[in-house]
PDB file of N, CA and C in Angstrom:
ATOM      1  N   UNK A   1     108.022  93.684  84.622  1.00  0.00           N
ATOM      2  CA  UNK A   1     108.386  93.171  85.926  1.00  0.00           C
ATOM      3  C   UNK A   1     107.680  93.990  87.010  1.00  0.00           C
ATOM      4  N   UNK A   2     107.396  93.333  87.769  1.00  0.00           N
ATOM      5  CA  UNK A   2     106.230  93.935  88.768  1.00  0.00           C
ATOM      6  C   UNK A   2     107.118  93.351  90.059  1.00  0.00           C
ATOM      7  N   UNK A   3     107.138  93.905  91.297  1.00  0.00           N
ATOM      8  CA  UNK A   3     107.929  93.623  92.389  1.00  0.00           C
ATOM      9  C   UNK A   3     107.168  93.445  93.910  1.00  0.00           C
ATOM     10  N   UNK A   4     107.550  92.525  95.038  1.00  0.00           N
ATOM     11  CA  UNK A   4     106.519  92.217  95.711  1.00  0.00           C
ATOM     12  C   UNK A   4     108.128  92.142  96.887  1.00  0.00           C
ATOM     13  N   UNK A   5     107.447  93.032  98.283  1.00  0.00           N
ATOM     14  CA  UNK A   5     108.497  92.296  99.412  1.00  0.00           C
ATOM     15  C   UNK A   5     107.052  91.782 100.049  1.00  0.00           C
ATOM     16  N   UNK A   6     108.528  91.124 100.923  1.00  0.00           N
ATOM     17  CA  UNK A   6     108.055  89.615 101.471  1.00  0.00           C
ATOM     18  C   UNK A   6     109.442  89.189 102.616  1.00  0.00           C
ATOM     19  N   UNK A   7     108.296  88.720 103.880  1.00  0.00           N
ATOM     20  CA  UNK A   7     109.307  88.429 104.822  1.00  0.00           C
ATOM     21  C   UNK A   7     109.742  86.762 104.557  1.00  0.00           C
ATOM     22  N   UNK A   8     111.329  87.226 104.959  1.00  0.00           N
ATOM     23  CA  UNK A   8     112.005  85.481 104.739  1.00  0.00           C
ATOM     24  C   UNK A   8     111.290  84.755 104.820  1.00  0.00           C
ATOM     25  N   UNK A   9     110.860  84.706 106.316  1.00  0.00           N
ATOM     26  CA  UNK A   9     110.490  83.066 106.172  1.00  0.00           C
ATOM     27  C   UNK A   9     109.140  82.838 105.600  1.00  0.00           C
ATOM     28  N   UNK A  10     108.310  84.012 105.185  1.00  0.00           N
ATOM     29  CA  UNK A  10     107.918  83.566 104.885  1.00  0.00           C
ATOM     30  C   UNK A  10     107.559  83.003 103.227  1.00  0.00           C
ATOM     31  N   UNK A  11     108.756  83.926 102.327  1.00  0.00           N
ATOM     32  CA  UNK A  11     109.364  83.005 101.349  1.00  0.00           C
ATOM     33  C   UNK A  11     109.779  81.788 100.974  1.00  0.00           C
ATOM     34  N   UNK A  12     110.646  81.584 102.587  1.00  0.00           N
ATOM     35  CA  UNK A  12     111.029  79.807 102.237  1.00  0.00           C
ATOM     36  C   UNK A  12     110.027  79.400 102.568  1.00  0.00           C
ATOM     37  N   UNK A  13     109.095  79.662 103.008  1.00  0.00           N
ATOM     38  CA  UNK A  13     107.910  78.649 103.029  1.00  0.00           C
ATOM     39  C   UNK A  13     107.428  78.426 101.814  1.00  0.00           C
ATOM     40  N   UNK A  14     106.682  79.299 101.430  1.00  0.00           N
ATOM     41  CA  UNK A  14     106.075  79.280  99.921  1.00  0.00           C
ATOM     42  C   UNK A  14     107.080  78.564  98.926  1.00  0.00           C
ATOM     43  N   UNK A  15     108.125  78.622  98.750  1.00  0.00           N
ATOM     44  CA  UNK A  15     109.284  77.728  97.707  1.00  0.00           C
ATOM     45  C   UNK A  15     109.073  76.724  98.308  1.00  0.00           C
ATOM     46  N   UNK A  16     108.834  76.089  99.940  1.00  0.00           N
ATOM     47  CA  UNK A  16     108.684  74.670  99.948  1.00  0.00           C
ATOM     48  C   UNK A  16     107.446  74.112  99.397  1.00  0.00           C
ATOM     49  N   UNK A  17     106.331  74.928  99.267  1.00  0.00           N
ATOM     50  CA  UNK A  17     104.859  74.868  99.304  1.00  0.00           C
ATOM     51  C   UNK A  17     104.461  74.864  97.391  1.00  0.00           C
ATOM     52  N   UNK A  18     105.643  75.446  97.466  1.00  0.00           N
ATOM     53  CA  UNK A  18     105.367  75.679  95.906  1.00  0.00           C
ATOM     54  C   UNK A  18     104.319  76.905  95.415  1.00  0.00           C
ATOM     55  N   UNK A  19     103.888  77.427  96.227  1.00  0.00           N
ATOM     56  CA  UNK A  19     102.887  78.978  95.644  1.00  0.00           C
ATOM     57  C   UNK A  19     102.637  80.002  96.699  1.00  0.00           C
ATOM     58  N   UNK A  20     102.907  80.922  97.043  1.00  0.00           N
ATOM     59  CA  UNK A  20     102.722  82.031  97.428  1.00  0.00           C
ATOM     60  C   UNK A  20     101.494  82.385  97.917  1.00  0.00           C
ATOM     61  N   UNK A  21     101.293  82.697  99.088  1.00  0.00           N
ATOM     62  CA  UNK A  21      99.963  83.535  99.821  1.00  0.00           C
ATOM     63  C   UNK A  21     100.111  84.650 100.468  1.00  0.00           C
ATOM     64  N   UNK A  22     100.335  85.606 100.387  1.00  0.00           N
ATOM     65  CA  UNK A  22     100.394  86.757 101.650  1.00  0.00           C
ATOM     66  C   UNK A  22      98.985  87.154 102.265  1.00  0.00           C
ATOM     67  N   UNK A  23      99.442  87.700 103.401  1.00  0.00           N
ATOM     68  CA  UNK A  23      98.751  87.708 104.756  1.00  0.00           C
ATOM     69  C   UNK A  23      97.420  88.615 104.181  1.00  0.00           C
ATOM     70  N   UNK A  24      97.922  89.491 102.837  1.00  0.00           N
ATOM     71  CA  UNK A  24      96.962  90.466 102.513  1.00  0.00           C
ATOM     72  C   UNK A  24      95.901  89.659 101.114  1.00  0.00           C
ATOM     73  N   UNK A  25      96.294  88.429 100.708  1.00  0.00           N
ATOM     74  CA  UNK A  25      95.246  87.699 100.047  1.00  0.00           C
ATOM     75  C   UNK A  25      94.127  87.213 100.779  1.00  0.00           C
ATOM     76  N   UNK A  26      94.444  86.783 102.254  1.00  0.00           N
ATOM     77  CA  UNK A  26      93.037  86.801 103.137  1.00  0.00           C
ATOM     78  C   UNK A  26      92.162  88.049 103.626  1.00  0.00           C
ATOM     79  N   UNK A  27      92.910  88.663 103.967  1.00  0.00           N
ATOM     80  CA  UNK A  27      92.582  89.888 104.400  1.00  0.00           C
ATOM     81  C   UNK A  27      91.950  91.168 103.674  1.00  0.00           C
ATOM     82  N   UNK A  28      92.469  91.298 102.253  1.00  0.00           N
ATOM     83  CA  UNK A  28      92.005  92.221 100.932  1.00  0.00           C
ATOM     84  C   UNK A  28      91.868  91.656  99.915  1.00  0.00           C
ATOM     85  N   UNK A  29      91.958  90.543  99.646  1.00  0.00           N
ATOM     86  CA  UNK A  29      91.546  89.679  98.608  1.00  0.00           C
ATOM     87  C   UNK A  29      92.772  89.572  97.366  1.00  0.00           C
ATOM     88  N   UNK A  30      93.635  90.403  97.993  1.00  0.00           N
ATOM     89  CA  UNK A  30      94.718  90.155  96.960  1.00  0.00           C
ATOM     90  C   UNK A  30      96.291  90.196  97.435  1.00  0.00           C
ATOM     91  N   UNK A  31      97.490  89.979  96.637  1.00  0.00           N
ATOM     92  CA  UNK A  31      98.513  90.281  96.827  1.00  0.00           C
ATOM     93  C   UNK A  31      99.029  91.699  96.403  1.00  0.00           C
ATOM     94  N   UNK A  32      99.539  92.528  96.994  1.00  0.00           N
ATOM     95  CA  UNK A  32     100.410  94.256  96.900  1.00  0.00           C
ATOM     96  C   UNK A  32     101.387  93.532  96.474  1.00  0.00           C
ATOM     97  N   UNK A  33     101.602  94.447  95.056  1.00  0.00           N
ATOM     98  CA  UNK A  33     103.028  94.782  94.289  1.00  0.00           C
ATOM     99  C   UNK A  33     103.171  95.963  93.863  1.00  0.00           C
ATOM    100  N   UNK A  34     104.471  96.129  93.658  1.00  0.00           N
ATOM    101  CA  UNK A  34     104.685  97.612  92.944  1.00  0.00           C
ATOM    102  C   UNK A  34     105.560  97.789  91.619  1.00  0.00           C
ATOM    103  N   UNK A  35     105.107  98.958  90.849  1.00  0.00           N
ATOM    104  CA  UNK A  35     106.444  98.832  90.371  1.00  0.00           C
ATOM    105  C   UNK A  35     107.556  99.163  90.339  1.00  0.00           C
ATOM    106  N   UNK A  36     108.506  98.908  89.768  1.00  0.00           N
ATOM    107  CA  UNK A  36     110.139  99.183  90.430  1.00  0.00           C
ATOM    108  C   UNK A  36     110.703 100.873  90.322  1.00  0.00           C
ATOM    109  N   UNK A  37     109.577 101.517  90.373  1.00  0.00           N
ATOM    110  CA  UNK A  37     109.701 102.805  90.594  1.00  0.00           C
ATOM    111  C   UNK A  37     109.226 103.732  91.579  1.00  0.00           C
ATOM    112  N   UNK A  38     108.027 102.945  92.373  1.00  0.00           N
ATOM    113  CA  UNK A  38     107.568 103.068  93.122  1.00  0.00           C
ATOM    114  C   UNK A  38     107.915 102.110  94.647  1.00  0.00           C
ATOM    115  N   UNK A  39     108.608 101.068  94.345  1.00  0.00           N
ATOM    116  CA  UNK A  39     108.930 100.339  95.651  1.00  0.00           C
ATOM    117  C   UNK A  39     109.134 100.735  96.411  1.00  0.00           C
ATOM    118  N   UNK A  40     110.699 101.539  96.061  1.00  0.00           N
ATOM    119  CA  UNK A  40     111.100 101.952  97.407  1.00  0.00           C
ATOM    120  C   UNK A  40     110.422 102.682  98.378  1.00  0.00           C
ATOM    121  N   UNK A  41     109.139 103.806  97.619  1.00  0.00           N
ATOM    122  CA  UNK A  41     108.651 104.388  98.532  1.00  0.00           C
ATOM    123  C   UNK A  41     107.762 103.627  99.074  1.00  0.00           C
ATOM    124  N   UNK A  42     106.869 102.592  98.740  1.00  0.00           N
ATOM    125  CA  UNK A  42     106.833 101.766  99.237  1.00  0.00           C
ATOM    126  C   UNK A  42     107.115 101.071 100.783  1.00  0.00           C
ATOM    127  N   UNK A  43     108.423 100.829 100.509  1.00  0.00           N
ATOM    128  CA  UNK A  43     109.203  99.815 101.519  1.00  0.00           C
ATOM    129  C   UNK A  43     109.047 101.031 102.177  1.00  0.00           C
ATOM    130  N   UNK A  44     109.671 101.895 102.418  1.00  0.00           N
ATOM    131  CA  UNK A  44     110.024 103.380 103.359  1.00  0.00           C
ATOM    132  C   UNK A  44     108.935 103.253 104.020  1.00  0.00           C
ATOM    133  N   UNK A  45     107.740 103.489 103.305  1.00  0.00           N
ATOM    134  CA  UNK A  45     106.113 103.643 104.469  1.00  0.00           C
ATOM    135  C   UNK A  45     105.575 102.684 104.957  1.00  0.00           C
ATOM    136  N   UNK A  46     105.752 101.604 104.683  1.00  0.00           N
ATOM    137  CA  UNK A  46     105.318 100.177 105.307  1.00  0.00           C
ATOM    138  C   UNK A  46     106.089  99.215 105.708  1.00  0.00           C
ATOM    139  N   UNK A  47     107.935  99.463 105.918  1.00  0.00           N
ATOM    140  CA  UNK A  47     108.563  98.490 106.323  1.00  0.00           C
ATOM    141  C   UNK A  47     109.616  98.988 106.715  1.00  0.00           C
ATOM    142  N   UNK A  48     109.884 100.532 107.058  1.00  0.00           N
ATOM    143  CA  UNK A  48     110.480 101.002 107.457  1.00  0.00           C
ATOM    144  C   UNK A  48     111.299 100.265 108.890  1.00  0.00           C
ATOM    145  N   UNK A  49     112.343 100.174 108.679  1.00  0.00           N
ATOM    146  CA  UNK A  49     113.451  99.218 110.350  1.00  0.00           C
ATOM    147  C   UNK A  49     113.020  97.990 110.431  1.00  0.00           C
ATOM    148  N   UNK A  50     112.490  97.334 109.062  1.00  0.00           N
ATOM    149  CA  UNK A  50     112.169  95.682 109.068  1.00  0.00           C
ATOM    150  C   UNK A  50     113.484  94.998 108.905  1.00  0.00           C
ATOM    151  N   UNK A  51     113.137  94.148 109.671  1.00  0.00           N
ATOM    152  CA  UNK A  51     114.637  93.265 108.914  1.00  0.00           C
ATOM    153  C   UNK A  51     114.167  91.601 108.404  1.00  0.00           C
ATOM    154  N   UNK A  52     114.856  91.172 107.854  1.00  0.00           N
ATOM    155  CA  UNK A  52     114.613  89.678 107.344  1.00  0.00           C
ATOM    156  C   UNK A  52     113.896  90.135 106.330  1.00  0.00           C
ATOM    157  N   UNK A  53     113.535  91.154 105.140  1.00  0.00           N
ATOM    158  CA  UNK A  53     112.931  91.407 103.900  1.00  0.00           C
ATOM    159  C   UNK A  53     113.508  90.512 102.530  1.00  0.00           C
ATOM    160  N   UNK A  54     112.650  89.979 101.772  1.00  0.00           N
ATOM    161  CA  UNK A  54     112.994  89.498 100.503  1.00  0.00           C
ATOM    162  C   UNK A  54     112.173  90.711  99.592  1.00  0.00           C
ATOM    163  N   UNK A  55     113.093  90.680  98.063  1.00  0.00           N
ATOM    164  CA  UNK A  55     112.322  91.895  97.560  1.00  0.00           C
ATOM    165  C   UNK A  55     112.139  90.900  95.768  1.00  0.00           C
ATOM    166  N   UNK A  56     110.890  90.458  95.557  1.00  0.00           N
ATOM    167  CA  UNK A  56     110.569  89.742  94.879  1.00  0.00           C
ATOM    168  C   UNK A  56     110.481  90.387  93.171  1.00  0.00           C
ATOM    169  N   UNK A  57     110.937  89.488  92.419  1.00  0.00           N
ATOM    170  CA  UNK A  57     111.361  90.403  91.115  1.00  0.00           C
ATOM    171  C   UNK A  57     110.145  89.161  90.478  1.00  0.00           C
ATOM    172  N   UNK A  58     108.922  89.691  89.924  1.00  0.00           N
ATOM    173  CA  UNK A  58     108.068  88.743  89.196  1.00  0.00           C
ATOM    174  C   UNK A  58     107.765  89.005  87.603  1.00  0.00           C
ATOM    175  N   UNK A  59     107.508  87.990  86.854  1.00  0.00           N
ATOM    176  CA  UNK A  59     107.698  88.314  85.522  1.00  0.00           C
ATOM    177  C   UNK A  59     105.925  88.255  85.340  1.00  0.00           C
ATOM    178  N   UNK A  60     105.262  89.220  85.195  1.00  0.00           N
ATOM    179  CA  UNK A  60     103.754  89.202  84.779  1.00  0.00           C
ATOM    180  C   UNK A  60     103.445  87.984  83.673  1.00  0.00           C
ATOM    181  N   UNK A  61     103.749  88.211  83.111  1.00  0.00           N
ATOM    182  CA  UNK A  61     103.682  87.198  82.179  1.00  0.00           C
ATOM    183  C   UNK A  61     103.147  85.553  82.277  1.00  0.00           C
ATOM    184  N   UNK A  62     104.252  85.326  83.429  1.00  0.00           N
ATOM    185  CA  UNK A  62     104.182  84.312  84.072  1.00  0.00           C
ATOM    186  C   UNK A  62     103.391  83.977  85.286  1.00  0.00           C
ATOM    187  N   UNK A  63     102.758  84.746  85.809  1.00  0.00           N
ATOM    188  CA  UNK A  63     101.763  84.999  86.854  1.00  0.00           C
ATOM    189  C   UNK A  63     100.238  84.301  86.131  1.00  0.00           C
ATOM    190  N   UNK A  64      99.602  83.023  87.006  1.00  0.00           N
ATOM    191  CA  UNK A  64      98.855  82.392  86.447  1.00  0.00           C
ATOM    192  C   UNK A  64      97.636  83.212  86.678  1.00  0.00           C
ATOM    193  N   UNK A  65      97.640  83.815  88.168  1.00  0.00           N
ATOM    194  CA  UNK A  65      96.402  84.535  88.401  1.00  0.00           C
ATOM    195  C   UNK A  65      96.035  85.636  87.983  1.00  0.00           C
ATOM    196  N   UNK A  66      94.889  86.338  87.933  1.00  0.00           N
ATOM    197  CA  UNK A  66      94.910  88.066  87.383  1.00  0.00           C
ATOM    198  C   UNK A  66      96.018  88.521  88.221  1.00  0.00           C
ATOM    199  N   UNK A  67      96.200  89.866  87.306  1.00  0.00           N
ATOM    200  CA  UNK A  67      96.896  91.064  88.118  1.00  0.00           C
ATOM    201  C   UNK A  67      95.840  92.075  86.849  1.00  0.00           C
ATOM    202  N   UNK A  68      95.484  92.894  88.449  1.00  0.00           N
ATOM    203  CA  UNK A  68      94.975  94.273  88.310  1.00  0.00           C
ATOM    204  C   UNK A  68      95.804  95.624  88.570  1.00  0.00           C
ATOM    205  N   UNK A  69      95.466  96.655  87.772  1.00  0.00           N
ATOM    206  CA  UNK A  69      96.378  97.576  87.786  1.00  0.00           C
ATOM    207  C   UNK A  69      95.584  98.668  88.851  1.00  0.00           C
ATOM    208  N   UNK A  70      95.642  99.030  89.817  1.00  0.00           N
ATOM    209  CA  UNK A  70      94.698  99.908  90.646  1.00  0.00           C
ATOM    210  C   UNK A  70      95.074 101.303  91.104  1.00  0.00           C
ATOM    211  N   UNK A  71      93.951 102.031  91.289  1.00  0.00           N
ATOM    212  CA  UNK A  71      94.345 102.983  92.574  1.00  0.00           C
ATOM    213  C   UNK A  71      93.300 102.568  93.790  1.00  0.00           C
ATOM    214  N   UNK A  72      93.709 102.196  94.672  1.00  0.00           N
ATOM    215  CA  UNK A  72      92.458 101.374  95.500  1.00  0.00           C
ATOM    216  C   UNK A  72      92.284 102.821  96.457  1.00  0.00           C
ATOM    217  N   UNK A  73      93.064 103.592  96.657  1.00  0.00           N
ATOM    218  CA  UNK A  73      93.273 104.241  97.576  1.00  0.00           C
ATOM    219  C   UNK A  73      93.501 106.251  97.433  1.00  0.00           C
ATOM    220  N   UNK A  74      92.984 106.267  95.968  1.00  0.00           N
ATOM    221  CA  UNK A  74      92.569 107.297  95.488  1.00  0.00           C
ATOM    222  C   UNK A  74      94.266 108.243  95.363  1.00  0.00           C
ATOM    223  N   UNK A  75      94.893 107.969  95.590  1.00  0.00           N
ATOM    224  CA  UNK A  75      96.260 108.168  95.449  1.00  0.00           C
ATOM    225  C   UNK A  75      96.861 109.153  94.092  1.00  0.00           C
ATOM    226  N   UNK A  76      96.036 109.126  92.837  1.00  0.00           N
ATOM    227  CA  UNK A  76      96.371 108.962  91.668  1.00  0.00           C
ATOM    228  C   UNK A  76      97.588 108.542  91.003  1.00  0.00           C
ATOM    229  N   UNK A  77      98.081 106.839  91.583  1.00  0.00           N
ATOM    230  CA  UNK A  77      98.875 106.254  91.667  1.00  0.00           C
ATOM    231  C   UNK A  77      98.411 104.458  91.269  1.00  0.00           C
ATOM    232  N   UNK A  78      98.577 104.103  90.207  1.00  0.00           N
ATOM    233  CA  UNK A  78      98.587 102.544  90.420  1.00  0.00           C
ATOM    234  C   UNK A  78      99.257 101.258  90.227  1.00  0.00           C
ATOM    235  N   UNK A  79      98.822 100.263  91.607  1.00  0.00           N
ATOM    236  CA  UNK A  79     100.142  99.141  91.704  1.00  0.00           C
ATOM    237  C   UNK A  79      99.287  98.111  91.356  1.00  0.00           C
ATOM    238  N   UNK A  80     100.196  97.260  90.714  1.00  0.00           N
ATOM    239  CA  UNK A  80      99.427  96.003  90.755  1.00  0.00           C
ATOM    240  C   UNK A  80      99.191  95.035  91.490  1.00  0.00           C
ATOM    241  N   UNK A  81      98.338  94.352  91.652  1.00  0.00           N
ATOM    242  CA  UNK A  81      97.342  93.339  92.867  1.00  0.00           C
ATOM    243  C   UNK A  81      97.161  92.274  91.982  1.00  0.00           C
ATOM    244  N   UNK A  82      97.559  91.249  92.566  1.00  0.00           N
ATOM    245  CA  UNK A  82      97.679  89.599  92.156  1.00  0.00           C
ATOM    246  C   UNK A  82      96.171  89.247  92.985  1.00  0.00           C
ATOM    247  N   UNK A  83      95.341  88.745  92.331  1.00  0.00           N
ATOM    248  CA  UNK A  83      94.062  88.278  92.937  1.00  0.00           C
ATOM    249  C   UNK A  83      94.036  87.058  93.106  1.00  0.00           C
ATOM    250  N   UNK A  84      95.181  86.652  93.929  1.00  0.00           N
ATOM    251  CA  UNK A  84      95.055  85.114  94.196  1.00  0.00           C
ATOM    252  C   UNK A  84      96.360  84.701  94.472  1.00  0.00           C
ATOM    253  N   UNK A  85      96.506  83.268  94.640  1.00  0.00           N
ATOM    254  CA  UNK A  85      98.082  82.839  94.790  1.00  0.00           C
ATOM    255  C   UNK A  85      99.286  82.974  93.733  1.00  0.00           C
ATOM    256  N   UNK A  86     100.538  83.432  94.052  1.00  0.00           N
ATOM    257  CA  UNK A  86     101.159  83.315  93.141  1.00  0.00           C
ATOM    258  C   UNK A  86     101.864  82.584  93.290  1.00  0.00           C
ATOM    259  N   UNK A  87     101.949  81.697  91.949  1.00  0.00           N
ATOM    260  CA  UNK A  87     103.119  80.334  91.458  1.00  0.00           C
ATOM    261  C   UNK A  87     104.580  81.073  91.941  1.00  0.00           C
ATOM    262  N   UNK A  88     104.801  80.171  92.066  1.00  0.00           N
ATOM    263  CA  UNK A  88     106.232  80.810  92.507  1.00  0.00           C
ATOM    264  C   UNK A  88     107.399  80.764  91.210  1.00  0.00           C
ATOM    265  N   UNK A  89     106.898  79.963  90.249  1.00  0.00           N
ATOM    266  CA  UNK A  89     107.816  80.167  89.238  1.00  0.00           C
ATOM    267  C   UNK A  89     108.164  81.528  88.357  1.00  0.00           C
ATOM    268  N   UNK A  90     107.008  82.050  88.600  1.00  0.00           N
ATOM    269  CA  UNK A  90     107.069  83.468  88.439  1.00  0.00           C
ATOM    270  C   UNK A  90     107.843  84.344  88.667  1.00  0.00           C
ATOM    271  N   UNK A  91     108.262  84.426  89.936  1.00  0.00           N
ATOM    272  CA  UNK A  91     109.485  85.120  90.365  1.00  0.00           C
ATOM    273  C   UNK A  91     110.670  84.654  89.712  1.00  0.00           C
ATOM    274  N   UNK A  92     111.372  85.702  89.010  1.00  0.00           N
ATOM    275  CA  UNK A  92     112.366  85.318  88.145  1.00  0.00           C
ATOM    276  C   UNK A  92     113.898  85.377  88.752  1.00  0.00           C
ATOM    277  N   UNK A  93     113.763  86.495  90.049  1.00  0.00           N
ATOM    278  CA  UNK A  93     114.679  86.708  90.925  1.00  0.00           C
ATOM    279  C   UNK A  93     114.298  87.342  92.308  1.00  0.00           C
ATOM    280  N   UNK A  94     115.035  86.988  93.130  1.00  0.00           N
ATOM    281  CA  UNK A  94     114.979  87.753  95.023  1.00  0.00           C
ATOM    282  C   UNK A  94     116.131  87.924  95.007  1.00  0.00           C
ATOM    283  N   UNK A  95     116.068  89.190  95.774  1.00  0.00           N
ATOM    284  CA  UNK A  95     117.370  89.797  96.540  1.00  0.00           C
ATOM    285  C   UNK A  95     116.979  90.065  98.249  1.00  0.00           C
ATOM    286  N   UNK A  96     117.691  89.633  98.527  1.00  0.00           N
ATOM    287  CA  UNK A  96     117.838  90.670  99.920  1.00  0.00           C
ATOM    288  C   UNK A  96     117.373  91.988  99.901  1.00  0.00           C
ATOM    289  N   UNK A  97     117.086  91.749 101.149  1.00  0.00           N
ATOM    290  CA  UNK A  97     116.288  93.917 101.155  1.00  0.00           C
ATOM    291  C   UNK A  97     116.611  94.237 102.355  1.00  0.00           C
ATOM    292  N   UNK A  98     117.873  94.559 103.108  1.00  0.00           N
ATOM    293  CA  UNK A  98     117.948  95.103 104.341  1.00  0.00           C
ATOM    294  C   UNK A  98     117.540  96.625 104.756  1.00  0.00           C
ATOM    295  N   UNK A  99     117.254  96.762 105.672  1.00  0.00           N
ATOM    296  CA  UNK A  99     117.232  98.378 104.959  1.00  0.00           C
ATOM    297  C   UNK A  99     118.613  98.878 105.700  1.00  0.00           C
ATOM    298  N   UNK A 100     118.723 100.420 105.312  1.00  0.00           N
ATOM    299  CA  UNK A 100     120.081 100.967 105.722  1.00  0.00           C
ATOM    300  C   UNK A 100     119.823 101.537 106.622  1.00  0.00           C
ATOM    301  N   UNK A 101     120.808 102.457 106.579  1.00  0.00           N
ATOM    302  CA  UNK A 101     121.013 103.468 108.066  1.00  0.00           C
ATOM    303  C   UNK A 101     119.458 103.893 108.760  1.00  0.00           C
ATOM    304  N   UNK A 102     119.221 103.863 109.678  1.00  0.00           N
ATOM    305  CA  UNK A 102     117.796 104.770 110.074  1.00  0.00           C
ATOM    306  C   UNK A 102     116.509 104.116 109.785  1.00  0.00           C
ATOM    307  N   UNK A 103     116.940 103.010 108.834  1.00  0.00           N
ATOM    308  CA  UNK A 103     115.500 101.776 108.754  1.00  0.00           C
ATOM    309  C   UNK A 103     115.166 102.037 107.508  1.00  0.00           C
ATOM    310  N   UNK A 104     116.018 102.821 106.532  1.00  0.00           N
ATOM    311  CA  UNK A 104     115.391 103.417 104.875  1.00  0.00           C
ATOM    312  C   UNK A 104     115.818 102.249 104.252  1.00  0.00           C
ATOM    313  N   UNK A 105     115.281 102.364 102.866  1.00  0.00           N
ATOM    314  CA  UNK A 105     115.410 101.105 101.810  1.00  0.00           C
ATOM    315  C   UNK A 105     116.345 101.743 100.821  1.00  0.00           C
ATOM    316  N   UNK A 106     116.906 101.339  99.766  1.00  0.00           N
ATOM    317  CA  UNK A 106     117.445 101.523  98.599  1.00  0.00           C
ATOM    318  C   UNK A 106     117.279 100.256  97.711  1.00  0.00           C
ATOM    319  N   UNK A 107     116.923 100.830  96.262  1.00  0.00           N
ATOM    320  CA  UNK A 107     116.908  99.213  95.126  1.00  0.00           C
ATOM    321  C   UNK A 107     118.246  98.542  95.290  1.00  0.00           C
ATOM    322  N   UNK A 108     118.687  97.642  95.053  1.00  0.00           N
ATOM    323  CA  UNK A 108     119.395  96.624  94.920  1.00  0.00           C
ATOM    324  C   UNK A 108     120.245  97.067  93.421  1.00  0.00           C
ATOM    325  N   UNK A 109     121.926  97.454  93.587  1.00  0.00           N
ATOM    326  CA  UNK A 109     122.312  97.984  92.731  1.00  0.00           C
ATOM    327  C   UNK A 109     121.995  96.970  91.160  1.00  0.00           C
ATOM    328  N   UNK A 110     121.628  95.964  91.965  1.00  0.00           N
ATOM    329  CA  UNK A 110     121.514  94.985  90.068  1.00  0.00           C
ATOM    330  C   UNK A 110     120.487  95.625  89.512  1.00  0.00           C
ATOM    331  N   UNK A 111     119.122  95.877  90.283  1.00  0.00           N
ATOM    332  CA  UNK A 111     117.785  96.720  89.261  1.00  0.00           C
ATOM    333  C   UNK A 111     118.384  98.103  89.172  1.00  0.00           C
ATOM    334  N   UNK A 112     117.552  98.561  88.056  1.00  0.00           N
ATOM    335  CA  UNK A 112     117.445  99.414  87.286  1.00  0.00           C
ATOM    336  C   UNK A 112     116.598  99.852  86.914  1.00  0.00           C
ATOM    337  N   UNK A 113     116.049 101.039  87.005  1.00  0.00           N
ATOM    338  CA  UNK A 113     114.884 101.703  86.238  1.00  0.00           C
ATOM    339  C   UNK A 113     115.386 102.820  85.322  1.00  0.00           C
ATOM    340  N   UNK A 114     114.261 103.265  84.657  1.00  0.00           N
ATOM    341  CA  UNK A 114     114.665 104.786  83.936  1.00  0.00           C
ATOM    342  C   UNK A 114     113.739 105.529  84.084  1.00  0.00           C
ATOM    343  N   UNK A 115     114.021 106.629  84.702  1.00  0.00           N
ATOM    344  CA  UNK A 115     113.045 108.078  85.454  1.00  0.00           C
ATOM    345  C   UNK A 115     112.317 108.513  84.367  1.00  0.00           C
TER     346      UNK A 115
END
């Protein structure tokens, strides 16, 4: 499971549309995901006091387009990048992603990882 936020609306769009584009498939040629160990820090540095967040639970598997595993950014860290649209059937679940006190994130007590 590989994980992708995403603002509301522009989720319900894509479920009406039937496939997924983010703003960063025009722009970098791909879609940012992470994995569910890395999200939150994630969300913290790039969406810090957002509100209206969906936090996208995708099953690779089911993802028609590549996904690449990268460090684009020399990090010695890598997330995976959807190189193209994603089907939306893919996503196996969304939760809400508000953030809390001060604009921070926390996972969604249903996920789970192991350190």
């Amino acid at each position: 499971m590989i994980l992708h936020i995403v603002k509301e609306e522009e989720w319900e769009k894509a479920k009406v549309e039937g496939i997924y584009k983010s703003q960063t498939l025009e722009s970098e040629g791909f879609i940012h995901c992470s994995p569910i160990e890395k999200v939150i820090d994630v969300a913290n540095y790039n969406f810090k006091g957002v509100k209206g967040l969906v936090l996208l639970c995708i099953d690779e598997e089911k993802v028609k387009s590549e996904i690449k595993w990268e460090d684009l950014y020399s990090e010695g860290r890598e997330y995976p990048h959807i190189y193209d649209e994603l089907n939306i059937d893919a996503v196996n679940k969304e939760y809400d992603f508000p953030a809390k006190k001060e604009g921070y994130f926390e996972l969604p007590k249903e996920l789970k990882y192991n350190k």
